[in-house]
N, C-alpha and C. Protein backbone atom coordinates (compact mmCIF):
# COMPACT_ATOMS: atom_id res chain seq x y z
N UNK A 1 -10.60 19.58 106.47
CA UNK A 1 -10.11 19.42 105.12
C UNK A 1 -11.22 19.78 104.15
N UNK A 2 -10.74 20.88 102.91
CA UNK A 2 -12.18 20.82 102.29
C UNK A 2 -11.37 20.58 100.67
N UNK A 3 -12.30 20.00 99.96
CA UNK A 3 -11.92 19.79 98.81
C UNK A 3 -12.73 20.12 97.77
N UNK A 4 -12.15 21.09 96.52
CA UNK A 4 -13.10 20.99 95.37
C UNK A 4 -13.03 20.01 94.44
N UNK A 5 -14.74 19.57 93.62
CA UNK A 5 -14.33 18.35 92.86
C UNK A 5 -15.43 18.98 92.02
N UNK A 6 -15.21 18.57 90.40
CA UNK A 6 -16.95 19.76 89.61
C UNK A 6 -16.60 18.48 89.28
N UNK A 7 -18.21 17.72 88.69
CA UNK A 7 -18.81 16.81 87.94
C UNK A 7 -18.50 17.79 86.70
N UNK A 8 -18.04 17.36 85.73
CA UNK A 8 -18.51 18.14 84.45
C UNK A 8 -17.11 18.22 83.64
N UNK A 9 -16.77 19.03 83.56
CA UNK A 9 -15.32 19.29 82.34
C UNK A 9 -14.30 18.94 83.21
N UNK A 10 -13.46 18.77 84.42
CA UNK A 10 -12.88 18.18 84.79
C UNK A 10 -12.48 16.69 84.52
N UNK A 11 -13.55 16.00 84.30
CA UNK A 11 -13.49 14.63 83.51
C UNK A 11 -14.24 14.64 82.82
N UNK A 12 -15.03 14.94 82.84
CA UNK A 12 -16.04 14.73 81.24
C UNK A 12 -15.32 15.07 79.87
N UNK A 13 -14.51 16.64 79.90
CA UNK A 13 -13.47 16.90 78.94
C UNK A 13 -12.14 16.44 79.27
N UNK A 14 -11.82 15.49 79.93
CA UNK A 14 -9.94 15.65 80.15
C UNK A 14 -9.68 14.33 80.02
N UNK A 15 -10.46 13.40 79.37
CA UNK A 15 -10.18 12.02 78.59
C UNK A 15 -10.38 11.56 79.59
N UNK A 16 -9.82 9.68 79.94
CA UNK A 16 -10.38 8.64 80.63
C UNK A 16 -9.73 8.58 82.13
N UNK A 17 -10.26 8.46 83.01
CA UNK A 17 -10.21 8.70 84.50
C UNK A 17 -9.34 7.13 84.88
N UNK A 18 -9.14 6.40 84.01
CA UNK A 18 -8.10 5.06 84.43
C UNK A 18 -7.18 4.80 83.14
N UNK A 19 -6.08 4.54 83.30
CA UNK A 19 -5.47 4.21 82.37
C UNK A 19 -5.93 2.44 81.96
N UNK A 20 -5.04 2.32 80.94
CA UNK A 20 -4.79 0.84 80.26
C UNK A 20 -4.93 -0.14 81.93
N UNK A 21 -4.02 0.13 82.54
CA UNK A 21 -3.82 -0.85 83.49
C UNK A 21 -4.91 -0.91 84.59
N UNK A 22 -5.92 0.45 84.39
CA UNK A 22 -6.28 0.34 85.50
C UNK A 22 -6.33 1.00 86.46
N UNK A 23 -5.08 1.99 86.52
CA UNK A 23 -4.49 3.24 87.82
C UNK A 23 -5.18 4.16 87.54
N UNK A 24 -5.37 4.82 88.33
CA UNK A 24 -6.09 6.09 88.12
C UNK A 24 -5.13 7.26 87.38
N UNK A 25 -5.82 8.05 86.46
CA UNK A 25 -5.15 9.14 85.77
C UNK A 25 -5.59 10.35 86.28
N UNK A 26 -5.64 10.80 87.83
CA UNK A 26 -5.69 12.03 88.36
C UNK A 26 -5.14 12.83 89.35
N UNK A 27 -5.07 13.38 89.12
CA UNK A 27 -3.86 14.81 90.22
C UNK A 27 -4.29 15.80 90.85
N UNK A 28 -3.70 15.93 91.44
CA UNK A 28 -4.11 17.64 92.29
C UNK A 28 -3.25 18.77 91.50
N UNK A 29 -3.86 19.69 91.08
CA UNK A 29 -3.06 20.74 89.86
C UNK A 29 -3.60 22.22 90.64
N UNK A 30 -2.72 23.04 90.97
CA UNK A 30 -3.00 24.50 91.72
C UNK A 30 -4.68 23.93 92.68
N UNK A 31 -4.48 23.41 93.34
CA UNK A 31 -5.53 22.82 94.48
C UNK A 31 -6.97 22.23 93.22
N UNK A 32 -6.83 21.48 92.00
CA UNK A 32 -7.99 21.17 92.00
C UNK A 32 -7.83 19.91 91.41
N UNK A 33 -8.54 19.03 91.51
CA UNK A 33 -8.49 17.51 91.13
C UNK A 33 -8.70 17.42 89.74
N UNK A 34 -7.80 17.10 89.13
CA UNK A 34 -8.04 17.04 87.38
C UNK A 34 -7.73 15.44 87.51
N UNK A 35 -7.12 15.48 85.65
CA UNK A 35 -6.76 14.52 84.93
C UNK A 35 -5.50 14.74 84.88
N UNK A 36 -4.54 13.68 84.86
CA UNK A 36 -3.87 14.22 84.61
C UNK A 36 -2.82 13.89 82.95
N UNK A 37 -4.02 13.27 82.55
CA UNK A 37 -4.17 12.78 81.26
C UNK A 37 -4.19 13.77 80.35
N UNK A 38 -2.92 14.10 79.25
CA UNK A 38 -3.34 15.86 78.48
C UNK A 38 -4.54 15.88 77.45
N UNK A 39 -4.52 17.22 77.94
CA UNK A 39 -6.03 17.44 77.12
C UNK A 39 -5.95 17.66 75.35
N UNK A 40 -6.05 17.75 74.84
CA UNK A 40 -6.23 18.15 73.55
C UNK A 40 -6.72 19.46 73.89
N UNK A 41 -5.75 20.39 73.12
CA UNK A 41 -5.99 22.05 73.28
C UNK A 41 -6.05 22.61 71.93
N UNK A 42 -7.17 23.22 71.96
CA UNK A 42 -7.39 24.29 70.36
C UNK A 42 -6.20 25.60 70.52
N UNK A 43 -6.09 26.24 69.78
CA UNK A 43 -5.43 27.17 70.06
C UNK A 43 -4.05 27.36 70.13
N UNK A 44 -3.18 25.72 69.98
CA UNK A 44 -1.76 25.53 69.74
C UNK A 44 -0.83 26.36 70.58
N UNK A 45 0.22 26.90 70.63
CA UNK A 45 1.56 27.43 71.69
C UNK A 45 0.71 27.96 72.49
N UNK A 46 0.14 29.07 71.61
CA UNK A 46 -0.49 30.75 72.45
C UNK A 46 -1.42 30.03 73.48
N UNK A 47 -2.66 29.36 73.26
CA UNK A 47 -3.05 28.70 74.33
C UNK A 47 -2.51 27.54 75.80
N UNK A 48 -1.41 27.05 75.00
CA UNK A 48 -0.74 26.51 76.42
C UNK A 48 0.05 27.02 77.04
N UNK A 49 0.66 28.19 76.14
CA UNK A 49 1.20 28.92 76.84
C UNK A 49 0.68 30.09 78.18
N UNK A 50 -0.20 30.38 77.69
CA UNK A 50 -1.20 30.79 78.83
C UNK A 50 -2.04 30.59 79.65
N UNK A 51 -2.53 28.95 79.35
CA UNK A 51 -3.35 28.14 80.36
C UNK A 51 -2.61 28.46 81.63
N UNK A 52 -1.63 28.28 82.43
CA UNK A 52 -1.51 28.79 84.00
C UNK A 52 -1.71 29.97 83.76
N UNK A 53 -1.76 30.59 83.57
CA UNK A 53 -2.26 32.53 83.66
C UNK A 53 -4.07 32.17 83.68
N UNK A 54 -4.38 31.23 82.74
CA UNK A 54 -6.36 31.46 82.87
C UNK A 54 -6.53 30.59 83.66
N UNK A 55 -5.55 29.59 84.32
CA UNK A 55 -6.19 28.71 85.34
C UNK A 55 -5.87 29.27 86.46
N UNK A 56 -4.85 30.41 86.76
CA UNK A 56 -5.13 31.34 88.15
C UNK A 56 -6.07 31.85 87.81
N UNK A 57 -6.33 32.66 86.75
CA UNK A 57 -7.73 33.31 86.82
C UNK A 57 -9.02 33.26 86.85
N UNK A 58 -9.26 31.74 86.47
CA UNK A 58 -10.56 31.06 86.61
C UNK A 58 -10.80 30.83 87.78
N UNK A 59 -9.46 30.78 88.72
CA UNK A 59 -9.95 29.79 90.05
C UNK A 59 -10.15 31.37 91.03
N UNK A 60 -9.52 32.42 90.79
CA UNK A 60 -9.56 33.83 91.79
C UNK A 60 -10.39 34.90 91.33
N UNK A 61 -10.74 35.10 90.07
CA UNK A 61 -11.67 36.32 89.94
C UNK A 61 -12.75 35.89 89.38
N UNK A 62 -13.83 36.02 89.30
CA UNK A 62 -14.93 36.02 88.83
C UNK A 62 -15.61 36.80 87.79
N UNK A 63 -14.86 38.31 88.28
CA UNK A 63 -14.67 38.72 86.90
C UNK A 63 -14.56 38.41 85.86
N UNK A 64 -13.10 37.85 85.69
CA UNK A 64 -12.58 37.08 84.72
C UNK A 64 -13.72 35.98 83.77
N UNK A 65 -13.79 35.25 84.76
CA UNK A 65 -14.97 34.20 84.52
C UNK A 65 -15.98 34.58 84.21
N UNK A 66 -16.83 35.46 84.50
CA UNK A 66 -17.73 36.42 83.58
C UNK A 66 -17.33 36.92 82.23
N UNK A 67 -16.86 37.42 82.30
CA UNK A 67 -16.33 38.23 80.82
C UNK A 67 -15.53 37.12 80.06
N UNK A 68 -15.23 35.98 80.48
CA UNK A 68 -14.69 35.06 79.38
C UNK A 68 -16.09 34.28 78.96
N UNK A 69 -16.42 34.34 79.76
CA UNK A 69 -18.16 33.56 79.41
C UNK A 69 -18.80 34.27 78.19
N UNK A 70 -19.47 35.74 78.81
CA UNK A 70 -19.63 36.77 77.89
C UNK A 70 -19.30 37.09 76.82
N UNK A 71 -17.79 37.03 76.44
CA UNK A 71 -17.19 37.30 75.16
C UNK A 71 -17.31 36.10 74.23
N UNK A 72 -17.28 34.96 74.90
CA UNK A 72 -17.62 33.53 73.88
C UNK A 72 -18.71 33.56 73.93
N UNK A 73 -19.88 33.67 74.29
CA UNK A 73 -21.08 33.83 73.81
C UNK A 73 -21.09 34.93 72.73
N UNK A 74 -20.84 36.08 72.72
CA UNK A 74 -20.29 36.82 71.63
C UNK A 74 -19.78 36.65 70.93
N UNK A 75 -19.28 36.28 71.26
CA UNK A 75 -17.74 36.09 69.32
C UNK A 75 -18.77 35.34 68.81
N UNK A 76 -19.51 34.26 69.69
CA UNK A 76 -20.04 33.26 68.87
C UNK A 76 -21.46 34.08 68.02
N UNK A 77 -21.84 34.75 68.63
CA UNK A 77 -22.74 35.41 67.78
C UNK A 77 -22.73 36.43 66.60
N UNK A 78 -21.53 37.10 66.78
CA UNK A 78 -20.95 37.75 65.89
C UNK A 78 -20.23 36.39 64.78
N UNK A 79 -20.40 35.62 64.81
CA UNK A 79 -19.45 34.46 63.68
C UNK A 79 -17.89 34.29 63.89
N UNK A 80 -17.60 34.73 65.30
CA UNK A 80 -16.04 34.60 65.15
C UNK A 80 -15.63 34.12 66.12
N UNK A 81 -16.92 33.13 66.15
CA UNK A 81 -15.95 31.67 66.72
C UNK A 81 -17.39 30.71 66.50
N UNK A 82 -16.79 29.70 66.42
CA UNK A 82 -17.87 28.41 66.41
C UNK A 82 -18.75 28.20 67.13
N UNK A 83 -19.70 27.99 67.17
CA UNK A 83 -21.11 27.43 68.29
C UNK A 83 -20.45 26.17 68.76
N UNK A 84 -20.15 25.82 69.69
CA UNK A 84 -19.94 24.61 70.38
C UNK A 84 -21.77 23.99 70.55
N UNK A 85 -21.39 22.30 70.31
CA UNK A 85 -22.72 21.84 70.50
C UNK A 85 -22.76 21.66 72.53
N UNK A 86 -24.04 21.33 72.97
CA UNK A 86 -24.14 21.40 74.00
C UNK A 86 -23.20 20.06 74.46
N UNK A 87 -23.11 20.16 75.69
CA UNK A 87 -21.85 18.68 76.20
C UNK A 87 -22.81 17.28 76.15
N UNK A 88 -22.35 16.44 76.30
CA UNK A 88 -22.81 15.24 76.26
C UNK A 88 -23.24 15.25 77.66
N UNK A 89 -22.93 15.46 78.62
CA UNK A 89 -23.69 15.11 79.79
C UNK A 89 -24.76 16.13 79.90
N UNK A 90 -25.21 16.75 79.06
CA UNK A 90 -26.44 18.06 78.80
C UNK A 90 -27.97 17.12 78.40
N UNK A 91 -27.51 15.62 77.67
CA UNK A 91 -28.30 14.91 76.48
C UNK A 91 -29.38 14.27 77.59
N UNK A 92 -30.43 14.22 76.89
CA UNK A 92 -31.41 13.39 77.79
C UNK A 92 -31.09 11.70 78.17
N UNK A 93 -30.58 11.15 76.71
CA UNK A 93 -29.88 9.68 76.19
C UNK A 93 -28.51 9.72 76.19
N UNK A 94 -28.00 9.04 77.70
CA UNK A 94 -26.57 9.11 77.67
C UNK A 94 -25.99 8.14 76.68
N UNK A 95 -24.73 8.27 75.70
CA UNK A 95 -23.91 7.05 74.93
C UNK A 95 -23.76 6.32 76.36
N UNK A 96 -22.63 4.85 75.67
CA UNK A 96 -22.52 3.96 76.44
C UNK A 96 -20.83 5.10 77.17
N UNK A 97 -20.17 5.94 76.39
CA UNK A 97 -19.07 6.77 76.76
C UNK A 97 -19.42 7.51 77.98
N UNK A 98 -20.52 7.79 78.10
CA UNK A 98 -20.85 8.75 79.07
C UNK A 98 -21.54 7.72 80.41
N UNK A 99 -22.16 7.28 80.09
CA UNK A 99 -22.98 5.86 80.93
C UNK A 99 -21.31 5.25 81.95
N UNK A 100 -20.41 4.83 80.85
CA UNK A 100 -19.13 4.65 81.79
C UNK A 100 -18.29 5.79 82.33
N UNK A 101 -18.36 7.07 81.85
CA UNK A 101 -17.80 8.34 82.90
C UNK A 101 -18.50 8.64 84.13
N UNK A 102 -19.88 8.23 84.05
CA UNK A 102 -20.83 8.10 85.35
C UNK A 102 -20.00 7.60 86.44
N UNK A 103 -20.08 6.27 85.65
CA UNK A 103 -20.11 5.29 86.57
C UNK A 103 -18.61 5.51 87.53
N UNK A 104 -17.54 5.95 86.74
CA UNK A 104 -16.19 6.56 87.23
C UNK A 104 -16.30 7.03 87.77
N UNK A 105 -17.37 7.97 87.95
CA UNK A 105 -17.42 9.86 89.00
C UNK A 105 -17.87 8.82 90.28
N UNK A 106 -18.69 8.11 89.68
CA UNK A 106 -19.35 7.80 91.18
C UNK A 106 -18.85 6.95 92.29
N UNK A 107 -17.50 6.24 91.34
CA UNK A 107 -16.74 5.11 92.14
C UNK A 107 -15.63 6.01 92.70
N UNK A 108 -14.82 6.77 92.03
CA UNK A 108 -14.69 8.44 93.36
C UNK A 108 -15.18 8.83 93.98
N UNK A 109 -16.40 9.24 93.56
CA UNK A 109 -17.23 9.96 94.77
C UNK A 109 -17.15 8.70 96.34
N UNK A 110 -17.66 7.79 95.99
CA UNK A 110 -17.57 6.79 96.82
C UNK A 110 -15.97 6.53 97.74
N UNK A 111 -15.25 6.92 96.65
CA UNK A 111 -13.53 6.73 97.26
C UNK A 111 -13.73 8.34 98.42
N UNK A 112 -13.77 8.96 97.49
CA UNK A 112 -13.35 10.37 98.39
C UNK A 112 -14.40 10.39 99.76
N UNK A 113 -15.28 9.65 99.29
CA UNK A 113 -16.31 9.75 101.10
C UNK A 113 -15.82 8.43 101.91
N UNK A 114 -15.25 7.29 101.39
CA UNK A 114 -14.24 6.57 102.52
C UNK A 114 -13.48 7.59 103.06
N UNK A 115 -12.53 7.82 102.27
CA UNK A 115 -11.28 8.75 102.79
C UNK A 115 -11.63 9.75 103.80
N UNK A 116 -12.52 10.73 103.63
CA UNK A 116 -13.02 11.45 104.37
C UNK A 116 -13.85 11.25 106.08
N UNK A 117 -14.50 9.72 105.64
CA UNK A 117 -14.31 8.76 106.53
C UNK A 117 -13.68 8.60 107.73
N UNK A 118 -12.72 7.30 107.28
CA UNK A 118 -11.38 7.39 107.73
C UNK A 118 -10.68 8.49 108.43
N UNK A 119 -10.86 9.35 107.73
CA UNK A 119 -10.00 10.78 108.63
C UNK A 119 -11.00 11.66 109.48
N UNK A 120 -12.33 10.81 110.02
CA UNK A 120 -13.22 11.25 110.39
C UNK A 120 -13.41 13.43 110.31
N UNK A 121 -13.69 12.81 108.69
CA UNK A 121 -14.58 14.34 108.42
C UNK A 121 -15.29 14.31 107.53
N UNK A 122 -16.14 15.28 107.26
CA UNK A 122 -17.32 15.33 106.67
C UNK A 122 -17.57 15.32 105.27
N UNK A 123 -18.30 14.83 104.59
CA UNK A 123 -18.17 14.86 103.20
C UNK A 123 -19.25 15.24 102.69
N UNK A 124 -19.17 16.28 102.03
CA UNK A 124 -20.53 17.52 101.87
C UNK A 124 -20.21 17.50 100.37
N UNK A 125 -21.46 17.38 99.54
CA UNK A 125 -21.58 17.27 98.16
C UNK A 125 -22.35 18.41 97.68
N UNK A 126 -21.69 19.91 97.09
CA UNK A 126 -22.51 21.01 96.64
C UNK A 126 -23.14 20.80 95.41
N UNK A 127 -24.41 20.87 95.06
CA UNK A 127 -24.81 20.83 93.86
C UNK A 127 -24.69 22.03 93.00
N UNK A 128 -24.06 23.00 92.25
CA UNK A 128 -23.98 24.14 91.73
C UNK A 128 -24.68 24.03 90.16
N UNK A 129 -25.64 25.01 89.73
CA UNK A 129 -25.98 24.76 88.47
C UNK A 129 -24.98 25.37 87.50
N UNK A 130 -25.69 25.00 85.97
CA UNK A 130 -24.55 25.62 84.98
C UNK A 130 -25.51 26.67 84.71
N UNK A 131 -24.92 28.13 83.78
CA UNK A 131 -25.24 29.08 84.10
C UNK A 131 -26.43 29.04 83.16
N UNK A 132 -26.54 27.83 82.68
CA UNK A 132 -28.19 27.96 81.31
C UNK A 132 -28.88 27.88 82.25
N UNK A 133 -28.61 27.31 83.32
CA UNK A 133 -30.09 26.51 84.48
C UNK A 133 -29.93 28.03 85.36
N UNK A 134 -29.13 28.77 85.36
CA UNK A 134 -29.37 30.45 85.78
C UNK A 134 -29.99 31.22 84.71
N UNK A 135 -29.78 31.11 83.67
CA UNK A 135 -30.20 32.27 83.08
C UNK A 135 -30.58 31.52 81.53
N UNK A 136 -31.71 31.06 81.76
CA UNK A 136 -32.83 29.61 81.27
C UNK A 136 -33.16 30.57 79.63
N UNK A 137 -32.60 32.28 79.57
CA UNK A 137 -33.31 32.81 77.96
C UNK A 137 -31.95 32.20 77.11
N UNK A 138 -30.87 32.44 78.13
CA UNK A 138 -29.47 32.14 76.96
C UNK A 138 -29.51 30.80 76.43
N UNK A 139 -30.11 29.73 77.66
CA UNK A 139 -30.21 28.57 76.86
C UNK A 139 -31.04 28.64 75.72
N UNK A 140 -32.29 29.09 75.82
CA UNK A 140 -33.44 28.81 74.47
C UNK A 140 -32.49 29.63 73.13
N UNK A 141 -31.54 30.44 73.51
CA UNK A 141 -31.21 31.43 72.22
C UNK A 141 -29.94 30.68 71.71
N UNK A 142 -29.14 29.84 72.67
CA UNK A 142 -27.98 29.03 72.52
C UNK A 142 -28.71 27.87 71.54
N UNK A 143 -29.72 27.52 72.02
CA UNK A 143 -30.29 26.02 71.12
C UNK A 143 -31.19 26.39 69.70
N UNK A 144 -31.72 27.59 69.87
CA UNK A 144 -32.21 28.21 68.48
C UNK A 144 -31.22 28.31 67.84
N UNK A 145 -29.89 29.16 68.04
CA UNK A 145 -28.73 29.53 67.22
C UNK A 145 -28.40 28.28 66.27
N UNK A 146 -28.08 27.19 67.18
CA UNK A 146 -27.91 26.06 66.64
C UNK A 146 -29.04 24.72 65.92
N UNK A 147 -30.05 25.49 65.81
CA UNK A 147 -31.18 24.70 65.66
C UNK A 147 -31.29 23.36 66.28
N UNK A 148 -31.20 23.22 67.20
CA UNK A 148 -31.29 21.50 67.90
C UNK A 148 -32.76 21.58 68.45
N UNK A 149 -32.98 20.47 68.72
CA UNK A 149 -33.93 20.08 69.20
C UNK A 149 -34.09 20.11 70.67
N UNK A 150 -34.95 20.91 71.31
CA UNK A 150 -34.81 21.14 73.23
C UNK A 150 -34.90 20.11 73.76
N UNK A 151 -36.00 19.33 73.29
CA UNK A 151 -36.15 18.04 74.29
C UNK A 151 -35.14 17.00 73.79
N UNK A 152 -34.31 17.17 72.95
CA UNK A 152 -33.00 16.32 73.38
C UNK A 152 -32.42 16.65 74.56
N UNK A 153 -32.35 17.82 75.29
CA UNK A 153 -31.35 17.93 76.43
C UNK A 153 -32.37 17.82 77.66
N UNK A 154 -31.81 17.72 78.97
CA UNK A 154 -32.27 17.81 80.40
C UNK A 154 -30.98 18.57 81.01
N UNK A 155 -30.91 19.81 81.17
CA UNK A 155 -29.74 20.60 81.74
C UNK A 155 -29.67 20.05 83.07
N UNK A 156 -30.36 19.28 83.97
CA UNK A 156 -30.81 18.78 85.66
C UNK A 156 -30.52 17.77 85.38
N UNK A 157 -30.01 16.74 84.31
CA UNK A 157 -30.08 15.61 84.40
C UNK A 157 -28.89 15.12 85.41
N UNK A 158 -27.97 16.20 85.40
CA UNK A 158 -26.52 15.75 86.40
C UNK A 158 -26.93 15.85 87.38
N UNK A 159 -27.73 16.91 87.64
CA UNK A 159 -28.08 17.24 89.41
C UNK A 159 -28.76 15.91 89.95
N UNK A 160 -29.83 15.97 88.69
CA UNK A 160 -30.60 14.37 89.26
C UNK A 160 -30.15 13.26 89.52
N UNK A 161 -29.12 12.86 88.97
CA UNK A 161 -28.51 11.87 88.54
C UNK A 161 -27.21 11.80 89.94
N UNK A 162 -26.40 13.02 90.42
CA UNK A 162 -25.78 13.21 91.46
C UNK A 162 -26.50 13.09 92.77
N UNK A 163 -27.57 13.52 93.27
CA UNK A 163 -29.02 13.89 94.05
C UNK A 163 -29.23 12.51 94.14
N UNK A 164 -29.35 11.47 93.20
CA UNK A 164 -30.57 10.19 93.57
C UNK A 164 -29.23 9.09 94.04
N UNK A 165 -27.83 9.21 93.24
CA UNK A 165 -26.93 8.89 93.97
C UNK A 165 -26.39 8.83 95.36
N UNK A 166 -26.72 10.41 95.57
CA UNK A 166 -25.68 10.38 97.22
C UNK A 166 -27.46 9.57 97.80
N UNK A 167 -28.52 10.05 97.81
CA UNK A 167 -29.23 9.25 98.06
C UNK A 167 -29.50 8.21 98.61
N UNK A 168 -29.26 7.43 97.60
CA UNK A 168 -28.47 5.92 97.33
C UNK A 168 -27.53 5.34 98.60
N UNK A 169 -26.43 6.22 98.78
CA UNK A 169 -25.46 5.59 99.16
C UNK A 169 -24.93 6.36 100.48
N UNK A 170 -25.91 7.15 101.02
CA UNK A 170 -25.20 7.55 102.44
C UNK A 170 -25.32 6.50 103.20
């Protein structure tokens, strides 16, 4: 059995991983573990109307995923589209919001390695970087654009933070 799971915009962007009561708010959607809590979408009809068309294409070409990367870094430099600030799990000082999305990922993580368990198989945790921690000039030109301050962020802080976990708890 193999399963994909990304630390990062999967829950970090797709609101709270338990409802009111308590239950968990997540699904399996074209093989990947979301929320299944709706997202707040920019972009109104035209964008939901085409989210299954970019969520086959995010998950099969790479292409794709390049050149959508590419062009939003562009537009954004050309002024025709907004600088997004970096994500909150980017910050050196997590809020107490993020401190409790941790703590969520990790009480999954912990579920999905029972389960895996149980069904005696293996539970292998890939660490993948984001593409600033590949290509370390776009970050310095992403954080100049926006004038922030560098040593507010630790781009490794997830890896570290995932890394000292499984650690922890094999």
């Amino acid at each position: 059995m193999m399963m994909g799971f990304f630390v990062g915009n999967d829950f970090v962007g797709s609101g709270d991983l338990y409802d009111s009561s308590g239950a968990p708010v997540i699904g399996v959607e074209d093989g990947w573990l979301k929320s299944t809590e709706g997202r707040d979408q920019e972009g109104g009809i035209v964008r939901a109307i085409t989210s299954p068309f970019r969520s086959f294409l995010s998950a099969r070409s790479h292409l794709y995923v390049f050149l959508r990367d590419r062009s939003s870094q562009l537009s954004s430099k050309f002024g025709l589209r907004p600088f997004n600030l970096p994500p909150e799990f980017c910050e050196v000082e997590y809020s107490a919001r993020m401190i409790d999305r941790w703590s969520q990922t990790q009480s999954i993580l912990v579920d999905l390695a029972a389960y895996t368990k149980q069904n005696e198989q293996r539970f292998i945790i890939v660490i993948l970087p984001t593409i600033y921690q590949v290509y370390q000039r776009s970050w310095n030109e992403y954080i100049a654009a926006l004038h922030l301050e560098p040593g507010r962020y630790d781009l490794d802080k997830r890896q570290k933070l995932l890394a000292e976990f499984v650690w922890h708890t094999k």
